[in-house]
C-alpha atoms as a PDB file:
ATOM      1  CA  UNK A   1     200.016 -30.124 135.038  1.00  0.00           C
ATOM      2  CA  UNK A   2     199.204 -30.604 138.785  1.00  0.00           C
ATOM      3  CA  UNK A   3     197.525 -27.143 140.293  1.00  0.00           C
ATOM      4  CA  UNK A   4     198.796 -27.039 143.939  1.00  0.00           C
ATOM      5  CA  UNK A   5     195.355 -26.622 146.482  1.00  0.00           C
ATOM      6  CA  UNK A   6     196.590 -23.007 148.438  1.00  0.00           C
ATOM      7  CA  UNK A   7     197.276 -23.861 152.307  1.00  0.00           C
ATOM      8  CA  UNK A   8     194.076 -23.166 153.874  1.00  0.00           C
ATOM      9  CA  UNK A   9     195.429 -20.241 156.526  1.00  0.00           C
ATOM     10  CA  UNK A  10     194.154 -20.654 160.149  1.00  0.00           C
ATOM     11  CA  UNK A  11     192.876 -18.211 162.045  1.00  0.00           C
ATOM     12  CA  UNK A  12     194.413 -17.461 165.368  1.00  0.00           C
ATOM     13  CA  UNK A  13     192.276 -18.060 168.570  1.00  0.00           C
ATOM     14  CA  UNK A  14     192.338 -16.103 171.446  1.00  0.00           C
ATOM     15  CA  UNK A  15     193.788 -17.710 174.553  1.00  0.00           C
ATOM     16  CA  UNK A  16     193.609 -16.784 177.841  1.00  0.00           C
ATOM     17  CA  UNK A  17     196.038 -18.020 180.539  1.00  0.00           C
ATOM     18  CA  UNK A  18     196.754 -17.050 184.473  1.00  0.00           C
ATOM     19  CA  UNK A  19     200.479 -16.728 184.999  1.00  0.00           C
ATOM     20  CA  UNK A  20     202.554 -17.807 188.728  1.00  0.00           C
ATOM     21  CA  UNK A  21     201.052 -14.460 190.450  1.00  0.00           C
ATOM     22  CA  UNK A  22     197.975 -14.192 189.430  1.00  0.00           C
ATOM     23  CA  UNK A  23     197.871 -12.125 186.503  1.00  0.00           C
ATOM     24  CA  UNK A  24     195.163 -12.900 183.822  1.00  0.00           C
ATOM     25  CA  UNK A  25     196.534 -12.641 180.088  1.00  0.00           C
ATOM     26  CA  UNK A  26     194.464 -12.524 177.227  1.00  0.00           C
ATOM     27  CA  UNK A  27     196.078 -13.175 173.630  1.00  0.00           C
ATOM     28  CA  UNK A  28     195.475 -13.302 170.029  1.00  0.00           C
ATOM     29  CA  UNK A  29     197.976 -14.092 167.335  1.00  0.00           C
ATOM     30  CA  UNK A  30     201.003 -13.732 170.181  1.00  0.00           C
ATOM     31  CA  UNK A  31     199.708 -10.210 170.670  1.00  0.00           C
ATOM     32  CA  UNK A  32     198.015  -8.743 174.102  1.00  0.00           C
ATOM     33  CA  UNK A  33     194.699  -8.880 172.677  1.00  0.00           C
ATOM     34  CA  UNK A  34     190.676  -8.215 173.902  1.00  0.00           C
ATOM     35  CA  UNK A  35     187.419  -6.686 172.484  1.00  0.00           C
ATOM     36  CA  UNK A  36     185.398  -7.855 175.328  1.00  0.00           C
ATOM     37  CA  UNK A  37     187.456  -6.161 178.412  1.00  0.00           C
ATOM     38  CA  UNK A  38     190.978  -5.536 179.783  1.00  0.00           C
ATOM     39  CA  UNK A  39     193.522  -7.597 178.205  1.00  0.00           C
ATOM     40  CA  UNK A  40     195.937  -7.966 181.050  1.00  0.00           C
ATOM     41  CA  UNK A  41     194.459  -7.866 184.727  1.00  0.00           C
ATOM     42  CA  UNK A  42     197.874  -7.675 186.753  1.00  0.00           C
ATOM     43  CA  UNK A  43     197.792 -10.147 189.624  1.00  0.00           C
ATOM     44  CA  UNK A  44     193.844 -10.596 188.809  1.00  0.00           C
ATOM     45  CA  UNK A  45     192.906  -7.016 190.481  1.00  0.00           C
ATOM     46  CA  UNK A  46     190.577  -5.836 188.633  1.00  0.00           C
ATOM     47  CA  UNK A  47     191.388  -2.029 189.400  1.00  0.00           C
ATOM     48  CA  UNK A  48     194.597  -2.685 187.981  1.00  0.00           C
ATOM     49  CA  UNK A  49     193.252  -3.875 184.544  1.00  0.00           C
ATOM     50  CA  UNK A  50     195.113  -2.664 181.026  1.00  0.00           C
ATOM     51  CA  UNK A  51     193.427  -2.442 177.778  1.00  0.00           C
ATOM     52  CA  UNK A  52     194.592  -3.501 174.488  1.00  0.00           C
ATOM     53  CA  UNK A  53     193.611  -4.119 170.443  1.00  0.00           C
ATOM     54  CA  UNK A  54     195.733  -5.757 168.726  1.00  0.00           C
ATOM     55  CA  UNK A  55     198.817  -5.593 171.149  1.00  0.00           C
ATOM     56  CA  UNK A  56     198.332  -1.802 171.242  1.00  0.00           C
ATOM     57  CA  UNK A  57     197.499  -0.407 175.114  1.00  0.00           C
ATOM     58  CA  UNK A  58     194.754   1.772 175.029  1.00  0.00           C
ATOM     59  CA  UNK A  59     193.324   3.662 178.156  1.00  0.00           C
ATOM     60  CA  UNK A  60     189.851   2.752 178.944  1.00  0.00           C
ATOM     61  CA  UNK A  61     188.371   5.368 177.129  1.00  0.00           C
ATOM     62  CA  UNK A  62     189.499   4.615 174.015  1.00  0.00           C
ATOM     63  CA  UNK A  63     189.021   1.208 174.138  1.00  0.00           C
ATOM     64  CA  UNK A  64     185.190   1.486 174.964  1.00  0.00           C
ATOM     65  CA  UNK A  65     184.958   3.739 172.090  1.00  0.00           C
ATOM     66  CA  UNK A  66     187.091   1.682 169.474  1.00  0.00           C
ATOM     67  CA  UNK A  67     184.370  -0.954 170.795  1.00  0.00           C
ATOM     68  CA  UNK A  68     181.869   1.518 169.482  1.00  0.00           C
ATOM     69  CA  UNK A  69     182.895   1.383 166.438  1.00  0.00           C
ATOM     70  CA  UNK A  70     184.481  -2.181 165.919  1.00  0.00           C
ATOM     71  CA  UNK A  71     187.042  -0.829 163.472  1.00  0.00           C
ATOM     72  CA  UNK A  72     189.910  -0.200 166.469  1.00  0.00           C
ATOM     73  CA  UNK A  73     191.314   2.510 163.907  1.00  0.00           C
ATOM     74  CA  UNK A  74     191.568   6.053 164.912  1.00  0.00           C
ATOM     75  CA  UNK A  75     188.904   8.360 163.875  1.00  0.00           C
ATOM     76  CA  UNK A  76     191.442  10.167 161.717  1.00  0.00           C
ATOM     77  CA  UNK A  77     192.366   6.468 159.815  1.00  0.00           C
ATOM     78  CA  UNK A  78     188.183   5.989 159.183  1.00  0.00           C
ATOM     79  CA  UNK A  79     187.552   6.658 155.966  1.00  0.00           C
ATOM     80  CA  UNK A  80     183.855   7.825 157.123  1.00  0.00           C
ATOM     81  CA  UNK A  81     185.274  10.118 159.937  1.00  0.00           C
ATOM     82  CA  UNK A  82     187.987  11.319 157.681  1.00  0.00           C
ATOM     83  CA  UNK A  83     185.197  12.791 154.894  1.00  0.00           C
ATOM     84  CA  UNK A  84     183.144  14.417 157.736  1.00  0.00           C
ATOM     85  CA  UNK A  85     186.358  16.077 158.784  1.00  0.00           C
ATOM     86  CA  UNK A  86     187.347  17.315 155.521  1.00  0.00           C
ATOM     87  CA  UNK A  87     184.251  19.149 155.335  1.00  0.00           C
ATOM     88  CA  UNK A  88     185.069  21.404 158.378  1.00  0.00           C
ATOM     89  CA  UNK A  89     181.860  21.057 160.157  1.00  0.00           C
END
């Protein structure tokens, strides 16, 4: 009896591209994509930038605090921040 090996999966790599007008795209898995700044920069002005995790935008506050805490769930989806809240204090 032959015992098939399991595909080994790859893991997606990020990818970053410039399109015609200048915008700067970064991707991961087909999905807008970026834990280390803006994910789209429209037209490459940086004042223009968009954040987002996981093809989810996210304002620039959140994304420096899902960055904080390098889950990129909401405090409410945590399983520590959920007990804390439970607790009412």
């Amino acid at each position: 009896m032959k015992v098939k090996k399991a595909k080994k999966e790859k893991w997606p790599k990020p990818q970053k591209f410039k399109t015609p007008d200048g915008t700067v795209v970064h991707t991961w898995d087909g999905k807008l994509h970026n834990w280390d700044g803006p994910a789209l920069i429209p037209e490459g002005d940086k004042r223009k930038r968009e954040y987002y995790i996981y093809g989810i935008q996210y304002d620039e506050e959140q994304w420096k605090e899902f960055k904080r805490d390098k889950t990129g769930l909401p405090w409410y989806k945590n399983p520590a921040m959920r007990d804390s809240a439970r607790q009412g204090g």
